[in-house]
N, C-alpha and C. Protein backbone atom coordinates (compact mmCIF):
# COMPACT_ATOMS: atom_id res chain seq x y z
N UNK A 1 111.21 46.76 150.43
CA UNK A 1 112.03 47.59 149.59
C UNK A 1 112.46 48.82 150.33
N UNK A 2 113.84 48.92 150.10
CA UNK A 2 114.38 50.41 150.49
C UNK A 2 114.69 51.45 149.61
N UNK A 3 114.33 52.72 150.29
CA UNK A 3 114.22 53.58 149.17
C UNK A 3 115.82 54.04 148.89
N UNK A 4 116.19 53.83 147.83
CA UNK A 4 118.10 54.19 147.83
C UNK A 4 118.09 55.51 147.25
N UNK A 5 118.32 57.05 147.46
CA UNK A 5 117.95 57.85 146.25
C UNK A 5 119.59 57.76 145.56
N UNK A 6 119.08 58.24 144.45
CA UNK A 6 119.44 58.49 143.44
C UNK A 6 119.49 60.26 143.05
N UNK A 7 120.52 60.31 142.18
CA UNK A 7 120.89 61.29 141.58
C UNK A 7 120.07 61.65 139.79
N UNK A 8 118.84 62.59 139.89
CA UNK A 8 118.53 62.06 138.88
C UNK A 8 119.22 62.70 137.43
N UNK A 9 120.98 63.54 137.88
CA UNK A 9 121.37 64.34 136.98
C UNK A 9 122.41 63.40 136.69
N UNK A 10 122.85 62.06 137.35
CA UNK A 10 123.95 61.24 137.14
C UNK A 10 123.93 60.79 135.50
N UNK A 11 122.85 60.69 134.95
CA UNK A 11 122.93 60.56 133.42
C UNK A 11 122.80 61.42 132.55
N UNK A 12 122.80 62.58 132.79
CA UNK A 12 122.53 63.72 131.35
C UNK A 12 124.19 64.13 131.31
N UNK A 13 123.86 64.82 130.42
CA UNK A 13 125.10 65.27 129.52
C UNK A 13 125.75 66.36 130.67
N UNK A 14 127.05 66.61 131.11
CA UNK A 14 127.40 67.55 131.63
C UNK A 14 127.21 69.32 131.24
N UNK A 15 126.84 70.11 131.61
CA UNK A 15 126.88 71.67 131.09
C UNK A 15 128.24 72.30 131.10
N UNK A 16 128.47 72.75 130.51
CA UNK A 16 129.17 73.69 130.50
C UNK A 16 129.64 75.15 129.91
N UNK A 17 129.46 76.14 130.53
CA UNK A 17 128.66 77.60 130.19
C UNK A 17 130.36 77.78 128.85
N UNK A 18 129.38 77.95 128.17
CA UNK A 18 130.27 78.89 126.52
C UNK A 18 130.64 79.95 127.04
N UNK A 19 131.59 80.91 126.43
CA UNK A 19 131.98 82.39 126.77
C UNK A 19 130.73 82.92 125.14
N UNK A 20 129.82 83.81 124.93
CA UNK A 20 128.95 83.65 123.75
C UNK A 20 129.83 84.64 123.13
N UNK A 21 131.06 85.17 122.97
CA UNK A 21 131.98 85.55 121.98
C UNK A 21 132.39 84.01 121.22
N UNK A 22 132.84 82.86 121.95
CA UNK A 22 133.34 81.86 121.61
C UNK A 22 131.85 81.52 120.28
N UNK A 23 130.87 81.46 120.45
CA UNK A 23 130.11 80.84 119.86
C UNK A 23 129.67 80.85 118.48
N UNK A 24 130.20 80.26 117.90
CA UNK A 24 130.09 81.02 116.39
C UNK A 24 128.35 79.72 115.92
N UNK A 25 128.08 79.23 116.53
CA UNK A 25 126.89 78.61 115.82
C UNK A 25 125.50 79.27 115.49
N UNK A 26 125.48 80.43 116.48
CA UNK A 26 124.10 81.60 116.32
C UNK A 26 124.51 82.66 116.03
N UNK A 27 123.73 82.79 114.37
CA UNK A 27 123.94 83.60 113.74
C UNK A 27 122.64 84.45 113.49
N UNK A 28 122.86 85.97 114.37
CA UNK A 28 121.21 86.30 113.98
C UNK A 28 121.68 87.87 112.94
N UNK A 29 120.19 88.73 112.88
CA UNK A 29 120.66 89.27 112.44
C UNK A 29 121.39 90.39 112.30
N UNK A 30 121.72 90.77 113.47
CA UNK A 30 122.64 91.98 113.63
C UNK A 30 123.97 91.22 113.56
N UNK A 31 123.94 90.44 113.62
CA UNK A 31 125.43 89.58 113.53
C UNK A 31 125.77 89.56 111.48
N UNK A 32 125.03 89.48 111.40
CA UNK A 32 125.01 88.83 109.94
C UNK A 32 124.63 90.06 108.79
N UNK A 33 123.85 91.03 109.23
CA UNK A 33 123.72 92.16 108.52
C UNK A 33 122.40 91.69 107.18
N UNK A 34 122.05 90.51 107.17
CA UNK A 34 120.71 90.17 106.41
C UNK A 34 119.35 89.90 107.28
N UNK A 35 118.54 90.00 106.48
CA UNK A 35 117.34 89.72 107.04
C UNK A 35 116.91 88.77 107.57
N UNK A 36 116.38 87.70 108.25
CA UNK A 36 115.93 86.62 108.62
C UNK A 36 115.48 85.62 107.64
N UNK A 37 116.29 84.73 107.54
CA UNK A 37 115.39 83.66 106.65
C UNK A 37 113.98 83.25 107.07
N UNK A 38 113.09 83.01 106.21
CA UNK A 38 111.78 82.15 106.67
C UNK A 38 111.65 81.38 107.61
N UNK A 39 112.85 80.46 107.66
CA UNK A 39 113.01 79.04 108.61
C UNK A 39 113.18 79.92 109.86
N UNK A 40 114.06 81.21 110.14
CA UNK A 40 114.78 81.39 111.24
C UNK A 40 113.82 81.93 111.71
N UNK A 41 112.97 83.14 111.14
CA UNK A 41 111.66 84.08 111.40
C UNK A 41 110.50 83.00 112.26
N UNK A 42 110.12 81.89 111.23
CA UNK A 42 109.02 80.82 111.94
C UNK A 42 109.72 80.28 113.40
N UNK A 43 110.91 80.08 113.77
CA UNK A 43 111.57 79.61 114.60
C UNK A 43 111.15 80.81 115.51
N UNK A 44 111.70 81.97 115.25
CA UNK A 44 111.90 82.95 116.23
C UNK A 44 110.08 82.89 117.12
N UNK A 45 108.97 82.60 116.12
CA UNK A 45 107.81 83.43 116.05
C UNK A 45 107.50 81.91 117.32
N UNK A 46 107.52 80.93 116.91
CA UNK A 46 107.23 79.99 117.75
C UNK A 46 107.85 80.08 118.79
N UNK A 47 109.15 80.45 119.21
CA UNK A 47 109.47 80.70 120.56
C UNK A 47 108.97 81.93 121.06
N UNK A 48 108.71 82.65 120.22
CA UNK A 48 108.10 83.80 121.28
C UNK A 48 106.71 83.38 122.07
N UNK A 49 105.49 82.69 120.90
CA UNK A 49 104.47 82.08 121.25
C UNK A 49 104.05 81.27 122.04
N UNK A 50 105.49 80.24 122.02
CA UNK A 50 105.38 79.09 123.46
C UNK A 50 105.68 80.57 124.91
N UNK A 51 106.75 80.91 124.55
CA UNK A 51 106.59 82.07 125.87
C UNK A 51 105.41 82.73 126.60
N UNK A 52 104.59 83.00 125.34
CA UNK A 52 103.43 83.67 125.68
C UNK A 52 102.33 82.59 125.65
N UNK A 53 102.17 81.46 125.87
CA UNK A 53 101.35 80.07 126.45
C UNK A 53 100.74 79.74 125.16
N UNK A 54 101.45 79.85 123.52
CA UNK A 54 99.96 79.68 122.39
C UNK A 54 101.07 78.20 122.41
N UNK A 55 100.32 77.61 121.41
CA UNK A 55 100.88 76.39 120.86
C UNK A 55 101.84 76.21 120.09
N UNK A 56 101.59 77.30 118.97
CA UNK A 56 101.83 77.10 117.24
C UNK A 56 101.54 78.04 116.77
N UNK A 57 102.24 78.23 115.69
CA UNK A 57 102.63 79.39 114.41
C UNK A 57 101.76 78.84 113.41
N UNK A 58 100.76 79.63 112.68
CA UNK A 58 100.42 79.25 111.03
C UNK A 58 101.55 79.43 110.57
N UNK A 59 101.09 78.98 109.23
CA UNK A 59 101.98 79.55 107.26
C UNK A 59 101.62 80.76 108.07
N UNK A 60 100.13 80.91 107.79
CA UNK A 60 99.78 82.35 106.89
C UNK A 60 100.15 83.32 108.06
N UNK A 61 100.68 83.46 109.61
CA UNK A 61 101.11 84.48 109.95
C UNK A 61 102.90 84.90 110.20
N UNK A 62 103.63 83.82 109.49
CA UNK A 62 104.33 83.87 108.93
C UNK A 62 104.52 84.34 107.86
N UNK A 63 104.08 84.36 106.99
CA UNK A 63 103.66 85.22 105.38
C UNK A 63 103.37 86.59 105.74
N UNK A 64 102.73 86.76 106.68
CA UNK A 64 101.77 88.41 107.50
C UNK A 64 103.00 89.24 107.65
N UNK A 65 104.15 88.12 108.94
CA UNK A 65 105.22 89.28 109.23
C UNK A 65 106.16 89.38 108.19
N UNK A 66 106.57 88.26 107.59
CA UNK A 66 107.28 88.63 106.29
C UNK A 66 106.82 90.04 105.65
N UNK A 67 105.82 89.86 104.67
CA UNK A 67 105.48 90.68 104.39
C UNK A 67 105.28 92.14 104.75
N UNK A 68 105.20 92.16 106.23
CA UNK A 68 105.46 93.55 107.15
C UNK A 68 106.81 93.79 107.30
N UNK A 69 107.87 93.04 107.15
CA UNK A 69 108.84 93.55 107.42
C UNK A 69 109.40 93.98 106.11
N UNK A 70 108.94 93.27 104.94
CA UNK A 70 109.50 93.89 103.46
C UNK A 70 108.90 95.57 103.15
N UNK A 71 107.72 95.67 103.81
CA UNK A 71 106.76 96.64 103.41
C UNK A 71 107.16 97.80 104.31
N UNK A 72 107.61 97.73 105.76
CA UNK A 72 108.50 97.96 106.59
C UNK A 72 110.13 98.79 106.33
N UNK A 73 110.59 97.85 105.71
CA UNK A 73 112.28 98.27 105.39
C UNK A 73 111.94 99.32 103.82
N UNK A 74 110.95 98.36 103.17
CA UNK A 74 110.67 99.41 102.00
C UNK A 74 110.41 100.85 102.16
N UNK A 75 109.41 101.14 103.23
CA UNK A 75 108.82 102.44 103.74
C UNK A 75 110.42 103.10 104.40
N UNK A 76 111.05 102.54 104.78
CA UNK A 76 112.21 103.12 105.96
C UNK A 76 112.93 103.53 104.35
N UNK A 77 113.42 102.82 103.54
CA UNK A 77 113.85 103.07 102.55
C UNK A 77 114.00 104.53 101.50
N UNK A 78 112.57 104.36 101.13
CA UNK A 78 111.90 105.31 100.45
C UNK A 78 112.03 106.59 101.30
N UNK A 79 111.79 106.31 102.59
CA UNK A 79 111.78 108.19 103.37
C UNK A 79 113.56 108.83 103.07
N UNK A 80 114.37 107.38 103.11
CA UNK A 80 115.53 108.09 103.31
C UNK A 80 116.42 108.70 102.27
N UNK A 81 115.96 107.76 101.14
CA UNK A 81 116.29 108.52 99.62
C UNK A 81 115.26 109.61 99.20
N UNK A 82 113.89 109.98 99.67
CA UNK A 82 113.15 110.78 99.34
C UNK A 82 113.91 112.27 99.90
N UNK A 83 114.17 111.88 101.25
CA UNK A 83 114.73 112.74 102.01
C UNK A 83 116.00 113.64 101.64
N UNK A 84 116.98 112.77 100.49
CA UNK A 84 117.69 113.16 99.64
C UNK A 84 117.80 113.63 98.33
N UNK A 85 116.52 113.06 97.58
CA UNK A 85 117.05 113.71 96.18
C UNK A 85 115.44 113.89 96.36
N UNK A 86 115.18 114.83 95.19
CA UNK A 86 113.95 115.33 94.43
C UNK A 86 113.28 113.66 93.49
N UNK A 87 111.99 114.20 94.39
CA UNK A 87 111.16 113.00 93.37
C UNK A 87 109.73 113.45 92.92
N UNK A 88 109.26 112.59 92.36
CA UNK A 88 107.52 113.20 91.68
C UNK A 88 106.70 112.35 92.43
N UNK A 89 105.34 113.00 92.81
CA UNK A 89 103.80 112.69 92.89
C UNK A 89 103.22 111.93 91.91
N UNK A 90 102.63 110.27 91.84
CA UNK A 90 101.34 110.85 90.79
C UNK A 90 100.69 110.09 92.13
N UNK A 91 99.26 110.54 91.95
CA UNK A 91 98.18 110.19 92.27
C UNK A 91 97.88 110.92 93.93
N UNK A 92 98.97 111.89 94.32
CA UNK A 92 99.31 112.33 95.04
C UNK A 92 99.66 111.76 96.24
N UNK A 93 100.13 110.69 96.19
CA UNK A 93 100.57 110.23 97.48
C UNK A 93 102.12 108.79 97.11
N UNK A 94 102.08 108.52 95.58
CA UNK A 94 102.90 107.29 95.64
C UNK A 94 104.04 108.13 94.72
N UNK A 95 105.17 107.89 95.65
CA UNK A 95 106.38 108.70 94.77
C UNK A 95 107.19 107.80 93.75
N UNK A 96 107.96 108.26 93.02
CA UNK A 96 108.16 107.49 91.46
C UNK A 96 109.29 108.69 91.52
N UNK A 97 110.56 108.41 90.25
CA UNK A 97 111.51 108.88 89.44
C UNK A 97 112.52 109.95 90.51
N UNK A 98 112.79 108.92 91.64
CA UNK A 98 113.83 109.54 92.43
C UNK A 98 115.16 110.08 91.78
N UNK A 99 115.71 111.19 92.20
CA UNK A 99 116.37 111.75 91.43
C UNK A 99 116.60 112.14 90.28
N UNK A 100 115.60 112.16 89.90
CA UNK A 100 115.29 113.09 88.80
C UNK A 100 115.24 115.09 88.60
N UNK A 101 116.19 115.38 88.40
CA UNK A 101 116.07 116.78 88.79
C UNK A 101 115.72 117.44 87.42
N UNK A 102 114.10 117.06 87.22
CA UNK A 102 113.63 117.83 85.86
C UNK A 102 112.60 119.15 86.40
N UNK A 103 113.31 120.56 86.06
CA UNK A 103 112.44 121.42 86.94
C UNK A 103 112.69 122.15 85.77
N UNK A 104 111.50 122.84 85.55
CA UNK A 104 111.28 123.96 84.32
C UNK A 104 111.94 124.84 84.26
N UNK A 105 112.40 125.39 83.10
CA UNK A 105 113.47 126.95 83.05
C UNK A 105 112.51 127.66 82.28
N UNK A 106 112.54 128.87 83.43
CA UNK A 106 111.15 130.26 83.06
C UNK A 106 111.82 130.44 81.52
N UNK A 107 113.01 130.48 81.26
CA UNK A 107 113.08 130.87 80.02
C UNK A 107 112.86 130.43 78.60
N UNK A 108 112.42 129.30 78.77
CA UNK A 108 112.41 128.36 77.72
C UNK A 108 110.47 128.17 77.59
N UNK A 109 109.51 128.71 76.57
CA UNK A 109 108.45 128.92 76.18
C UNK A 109 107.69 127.58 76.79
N UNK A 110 108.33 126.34 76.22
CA UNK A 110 107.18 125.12 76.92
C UNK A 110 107.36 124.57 77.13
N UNK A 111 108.68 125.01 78.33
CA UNK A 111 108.87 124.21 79.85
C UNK A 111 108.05 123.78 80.92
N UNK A 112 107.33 125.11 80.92
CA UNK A 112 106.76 125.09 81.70
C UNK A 112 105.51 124.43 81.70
N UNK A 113 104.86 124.50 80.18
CA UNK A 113 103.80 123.61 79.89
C UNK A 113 103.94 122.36 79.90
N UNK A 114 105.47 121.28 79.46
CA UNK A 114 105.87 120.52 79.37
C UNK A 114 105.49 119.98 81.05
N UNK A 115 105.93 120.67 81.71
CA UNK A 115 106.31 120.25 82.90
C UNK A 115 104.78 120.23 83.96
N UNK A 116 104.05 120.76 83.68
CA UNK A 116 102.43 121.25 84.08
C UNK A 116 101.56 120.04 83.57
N UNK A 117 101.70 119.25 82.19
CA UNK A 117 101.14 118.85 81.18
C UNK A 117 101.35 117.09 81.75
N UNK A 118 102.06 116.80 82.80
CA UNK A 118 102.54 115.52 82.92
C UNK A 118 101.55 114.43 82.91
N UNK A 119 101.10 113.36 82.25
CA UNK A 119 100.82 112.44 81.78
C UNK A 119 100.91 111.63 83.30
N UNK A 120 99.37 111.74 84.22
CA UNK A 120 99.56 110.64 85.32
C UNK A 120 98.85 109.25 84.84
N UNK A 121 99.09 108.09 85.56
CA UNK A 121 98.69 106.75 85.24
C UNK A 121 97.84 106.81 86.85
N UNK A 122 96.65 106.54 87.05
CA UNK A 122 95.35 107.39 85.92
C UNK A 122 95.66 109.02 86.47
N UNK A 123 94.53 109.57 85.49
CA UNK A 123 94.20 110.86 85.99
C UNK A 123 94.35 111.36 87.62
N UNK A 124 94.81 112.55 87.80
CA UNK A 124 94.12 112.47 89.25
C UNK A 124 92.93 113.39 89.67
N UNK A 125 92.52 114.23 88.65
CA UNK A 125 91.63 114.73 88.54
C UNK A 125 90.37 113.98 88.64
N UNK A 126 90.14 112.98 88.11
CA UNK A 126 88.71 112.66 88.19
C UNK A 126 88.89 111.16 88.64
N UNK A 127 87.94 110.59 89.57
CA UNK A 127 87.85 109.45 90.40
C UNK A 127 86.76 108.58 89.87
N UNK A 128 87.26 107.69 89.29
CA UNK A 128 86.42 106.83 88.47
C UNK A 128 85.03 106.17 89.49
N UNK A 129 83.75 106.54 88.47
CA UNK A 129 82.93 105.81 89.61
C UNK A 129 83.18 104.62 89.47
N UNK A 130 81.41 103.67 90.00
CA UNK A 130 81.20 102.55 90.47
C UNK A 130 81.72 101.92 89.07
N UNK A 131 80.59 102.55 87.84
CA UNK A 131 80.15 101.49 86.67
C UNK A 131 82.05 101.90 85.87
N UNK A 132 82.65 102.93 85.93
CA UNK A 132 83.52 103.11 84.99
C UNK A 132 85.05 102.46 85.88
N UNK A 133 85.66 102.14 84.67
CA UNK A 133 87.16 101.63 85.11
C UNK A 133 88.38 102.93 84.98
N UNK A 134 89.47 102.33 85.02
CA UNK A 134 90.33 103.77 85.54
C UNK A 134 91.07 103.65 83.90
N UNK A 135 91.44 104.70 84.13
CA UNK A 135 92.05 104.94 82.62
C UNK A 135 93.71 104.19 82.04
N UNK A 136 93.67 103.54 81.22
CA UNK A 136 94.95 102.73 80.93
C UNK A 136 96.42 103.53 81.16
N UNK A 137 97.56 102.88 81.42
CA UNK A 137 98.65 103.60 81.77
C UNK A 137 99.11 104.25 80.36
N UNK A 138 99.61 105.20 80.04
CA UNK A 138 100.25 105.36 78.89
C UNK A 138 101.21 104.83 78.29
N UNK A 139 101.17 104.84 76.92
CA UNK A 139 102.16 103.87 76.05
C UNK A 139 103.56 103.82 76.72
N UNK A 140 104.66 102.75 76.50
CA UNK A 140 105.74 102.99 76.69
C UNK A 140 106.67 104.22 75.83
N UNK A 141 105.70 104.17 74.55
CA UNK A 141 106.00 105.23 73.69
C UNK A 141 106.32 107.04 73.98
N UNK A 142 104.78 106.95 74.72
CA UNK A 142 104.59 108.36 74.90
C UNK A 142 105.28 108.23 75.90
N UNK A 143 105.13 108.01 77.00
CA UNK A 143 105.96 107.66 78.37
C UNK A 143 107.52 108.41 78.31
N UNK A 144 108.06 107.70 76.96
CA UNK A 144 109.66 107.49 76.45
C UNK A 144 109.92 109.58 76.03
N UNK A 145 108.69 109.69 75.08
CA UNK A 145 108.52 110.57 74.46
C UNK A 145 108.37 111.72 75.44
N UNK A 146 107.57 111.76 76.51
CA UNK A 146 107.31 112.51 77.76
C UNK A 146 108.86 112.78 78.31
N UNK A 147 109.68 111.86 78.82
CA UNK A 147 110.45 111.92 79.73
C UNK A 147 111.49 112.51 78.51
N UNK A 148 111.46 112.40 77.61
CA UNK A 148 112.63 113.01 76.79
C UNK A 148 112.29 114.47 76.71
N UNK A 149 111.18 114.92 76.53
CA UNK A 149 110.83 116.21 76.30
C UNK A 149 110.82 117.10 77.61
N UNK A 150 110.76 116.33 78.94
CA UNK A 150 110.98 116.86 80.13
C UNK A 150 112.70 117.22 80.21
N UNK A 151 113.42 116.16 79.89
CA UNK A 151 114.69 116.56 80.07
C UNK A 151 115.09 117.34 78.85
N UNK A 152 114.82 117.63 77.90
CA UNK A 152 115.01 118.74 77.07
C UNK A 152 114.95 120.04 77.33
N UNK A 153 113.81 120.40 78.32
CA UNK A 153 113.56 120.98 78.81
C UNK A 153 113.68 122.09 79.87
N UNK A 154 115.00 121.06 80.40
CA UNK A 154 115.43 121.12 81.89
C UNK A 154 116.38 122.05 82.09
N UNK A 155 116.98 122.64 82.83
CA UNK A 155 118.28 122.86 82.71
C UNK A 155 119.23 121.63 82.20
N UNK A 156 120.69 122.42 81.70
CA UNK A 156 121.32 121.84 81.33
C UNK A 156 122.56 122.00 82.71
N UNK A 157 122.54 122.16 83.45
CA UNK A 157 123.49 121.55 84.41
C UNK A 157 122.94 120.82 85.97
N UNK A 158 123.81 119.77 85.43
CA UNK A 158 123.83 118.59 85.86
C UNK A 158 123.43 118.08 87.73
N UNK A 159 123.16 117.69 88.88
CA UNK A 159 123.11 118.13 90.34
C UNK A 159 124.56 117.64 90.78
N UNK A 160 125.01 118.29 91.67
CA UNK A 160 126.10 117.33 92.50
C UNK A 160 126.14 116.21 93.09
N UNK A 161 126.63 115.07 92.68
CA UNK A 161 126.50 113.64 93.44
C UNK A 161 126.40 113.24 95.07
N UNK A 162 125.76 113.18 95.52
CA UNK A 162 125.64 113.07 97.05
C UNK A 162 126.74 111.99 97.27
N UNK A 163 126.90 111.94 98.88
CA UNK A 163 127.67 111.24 98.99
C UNK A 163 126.57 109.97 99.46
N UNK A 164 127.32 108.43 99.77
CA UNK A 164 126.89 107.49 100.05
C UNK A 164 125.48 107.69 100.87
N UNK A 165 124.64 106.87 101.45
CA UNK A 165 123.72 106.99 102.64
C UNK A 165 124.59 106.60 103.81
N UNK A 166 124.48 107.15 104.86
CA UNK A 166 124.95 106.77 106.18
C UNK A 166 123.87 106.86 107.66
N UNK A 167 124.05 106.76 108.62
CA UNK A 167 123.24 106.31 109.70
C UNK A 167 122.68 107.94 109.91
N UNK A 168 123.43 109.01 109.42
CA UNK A 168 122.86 109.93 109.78
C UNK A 168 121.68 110.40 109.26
N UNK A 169 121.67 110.00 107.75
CA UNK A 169 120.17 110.13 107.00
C UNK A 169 119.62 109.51 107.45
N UNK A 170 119.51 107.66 107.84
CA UNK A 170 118.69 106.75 108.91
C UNK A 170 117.95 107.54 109.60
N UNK A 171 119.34 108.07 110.34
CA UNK A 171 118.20 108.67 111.67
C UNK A 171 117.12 109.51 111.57
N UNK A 172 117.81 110.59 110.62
CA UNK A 172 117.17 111.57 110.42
C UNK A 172 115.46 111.29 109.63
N UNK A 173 115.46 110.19 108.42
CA UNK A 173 114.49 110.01 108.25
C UNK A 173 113.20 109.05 109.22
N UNK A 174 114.09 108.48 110.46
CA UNK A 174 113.25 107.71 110.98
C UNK A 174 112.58 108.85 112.08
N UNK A 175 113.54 109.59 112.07
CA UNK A 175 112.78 111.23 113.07
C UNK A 175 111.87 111.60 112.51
N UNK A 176 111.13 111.75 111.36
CA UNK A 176 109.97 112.26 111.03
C UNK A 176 109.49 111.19 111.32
């Protein structure tokens, strides 16, 4: 037998380089302006992993980054509207009733108590021990009744409408 070589590229498919403006089949997400689907995210996570010598992707760390990236954009979120309008404390750290501009007027007798007097879901004064549970949220009633008597309260003129969000609040809140 003689050895004849061979070409072993004579049977595959020819290449030929795309211009990747031409390419409309990859769609990620700066292209697209949404978030990653599940399918595309597990895709992405497994090619990074074969890169870095693992095998395979779970569910559950798929579920992990999901979840970090909702918890993620949420946090980016929250700084940048916080950053803009007036919001409330309870429990001293989780903010609630963005834009709300209910601020007491010295002149009005129980504004100020109104406004001092606020009804947190629980207390934050006292830290429930081991054996006791935390105290129930308040009625939708009182709740209704609270927030009406706060804006009664309030001044009566109105804030100026901000304009849209733009990249400059982005930035600015991703700077802190």
């Amino acid at each position: 037998h003689r050895f004849q070589p061979q070409n072993p590229l004579s049977g595959a498919q020819q290449f030929v380089a795309k211009d990747p403006q031409e390419d409309d089949d990859l769609k990620l997400c700066s292209h697209t302006m949404m978030l990653p689907t599940r399918g595309q995210l597990e895709g992405r996570m497994i090619v990074t992993a074969y890169e870095h010598g693992l095998d395979n992707v779970t569910e559950e760390a798929v579920t992990a980054v999901v979840y970090a990236v909702e918890n993620h954009l949420k946090d980016i979120l929250t700084s940048v509207i916080s950053r803009r309008k007036a919001y409330r404390l309870r429990d001293g750290h989780f903010k609630y009733a963005f834009g709300s501009n209910v601020n007491p007027q010295p002149y009005l007798k129980n504004s100020v108590v109104a406004y001092n007097n606020l009804i947190e879901c629980p207390p934050s004064s006292a830290a429930p021990s081991a054996g006791q549970s935390l105290a129930p949220p308040p009625a939708p009633d009182d709740a209704e009744q609270q927030a009406a008597l706060l804006l009664a309260c309030s001044g009566d003129t109105l804030p100026a409408s901000l304009p849209p969000v733009n990249m400059y609040d982005l930035f600015e809140a991703l700077q802190v």
